[in-house]
Protein backbone atom coordinates (compact mmCIF):
# COMPACT_ATOMS: atom_id res chain seq x y z
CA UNK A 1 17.80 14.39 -5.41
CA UNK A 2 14.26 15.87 -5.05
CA UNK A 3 16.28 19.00 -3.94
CA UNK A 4 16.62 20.28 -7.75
CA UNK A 5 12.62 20.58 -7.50
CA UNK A 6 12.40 23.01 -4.98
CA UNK A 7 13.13 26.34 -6.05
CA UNK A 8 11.11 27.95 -3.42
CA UNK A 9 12.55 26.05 -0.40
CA UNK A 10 16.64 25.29 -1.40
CA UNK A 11 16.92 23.55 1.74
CA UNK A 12 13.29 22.18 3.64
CA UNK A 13 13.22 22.29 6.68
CA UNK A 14 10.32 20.42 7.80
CA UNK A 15 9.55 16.72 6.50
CA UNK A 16 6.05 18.31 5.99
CA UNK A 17 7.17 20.81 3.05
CA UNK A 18 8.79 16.99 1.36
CA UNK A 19 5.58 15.03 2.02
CA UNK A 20 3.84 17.94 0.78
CA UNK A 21 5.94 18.03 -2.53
CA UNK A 22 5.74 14.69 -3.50
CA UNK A 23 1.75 14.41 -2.45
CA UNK A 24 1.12 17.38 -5.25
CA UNK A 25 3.56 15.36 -7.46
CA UNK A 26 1.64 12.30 -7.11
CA UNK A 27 -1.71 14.05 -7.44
CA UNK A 28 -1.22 15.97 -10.57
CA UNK A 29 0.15 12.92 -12.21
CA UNK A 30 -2.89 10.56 -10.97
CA UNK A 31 -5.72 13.16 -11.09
CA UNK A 32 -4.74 14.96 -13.73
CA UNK A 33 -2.78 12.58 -15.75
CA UNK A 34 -5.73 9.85 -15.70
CA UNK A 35 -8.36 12.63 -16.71
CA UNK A 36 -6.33 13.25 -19.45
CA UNK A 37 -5.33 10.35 -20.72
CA UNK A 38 -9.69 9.29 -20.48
CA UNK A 39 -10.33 12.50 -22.26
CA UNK A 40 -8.26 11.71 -25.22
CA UNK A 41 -9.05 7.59 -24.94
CA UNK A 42 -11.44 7.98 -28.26
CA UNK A 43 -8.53 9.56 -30.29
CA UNK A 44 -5.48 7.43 -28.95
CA UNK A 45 -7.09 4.08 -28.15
CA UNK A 46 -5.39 4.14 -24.90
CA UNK A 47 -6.43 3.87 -21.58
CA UNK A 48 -8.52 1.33 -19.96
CA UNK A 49 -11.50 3.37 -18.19
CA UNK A 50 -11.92 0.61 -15.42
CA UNK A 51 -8.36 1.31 -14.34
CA UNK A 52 -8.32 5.07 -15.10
CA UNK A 53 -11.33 5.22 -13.30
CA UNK A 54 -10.12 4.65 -9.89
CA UNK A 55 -6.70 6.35 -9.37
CA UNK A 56 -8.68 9.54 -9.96
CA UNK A 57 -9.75 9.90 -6.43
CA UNK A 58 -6.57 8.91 -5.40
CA UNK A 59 -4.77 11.73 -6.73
CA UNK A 60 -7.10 13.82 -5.34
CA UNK A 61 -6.68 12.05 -2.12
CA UNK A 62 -3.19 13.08 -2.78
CA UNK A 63 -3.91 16.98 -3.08
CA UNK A 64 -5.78 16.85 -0.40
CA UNK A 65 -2.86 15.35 1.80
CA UNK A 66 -0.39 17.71 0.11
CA UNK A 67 -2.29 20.94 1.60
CA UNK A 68 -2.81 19.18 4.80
CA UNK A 69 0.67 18.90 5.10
CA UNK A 70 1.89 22.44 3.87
CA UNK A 71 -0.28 24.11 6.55
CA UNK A 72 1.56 21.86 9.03
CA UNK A 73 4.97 23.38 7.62
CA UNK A 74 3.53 27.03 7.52
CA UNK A 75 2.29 26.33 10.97
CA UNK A 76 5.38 25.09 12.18
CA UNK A 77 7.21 27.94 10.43
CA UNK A 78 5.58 30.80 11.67
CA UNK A 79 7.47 32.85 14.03
């Protein structure tokens, strides 16, 4: 299934290049999603900040996992 989302890499390889994929997946939807969603709190009236607040680092946590791992994979890849 996660396949279809990988039109660089048809067919990974290494388990990093899938850890890596769903790390940046996870991040952009944490880090990014919850600094949207508490930059448009005023206008919508959604979003708690004291739950927002916290999964912000984790998706950056996240990123920071997802490069980790893609160096492993380029690492491993390089011939």
């Amino acid at each position: 299934m996660l396949c279809y989302f990988y039109p660089l890499f048809p067919g990974p390889r290494h388990n990093s290049i899938k850890v890596s994929f769903i790390a940046f997946l996870i991040g952009i939807l944490f880090f990014s999603g919850s600094l949207y969603i508490l930059s448009v709190r005023e206008i919508t009236g959604v979003g708690n900040p004291s739950i927002l607040g916290p999964i912000t680092p984790l998706g950056g946590l996240s990123f920071i996992i997802g490069w980790v791992a893609l160096f492993i994979a380029a690492l491993k890849n390089k011939s």
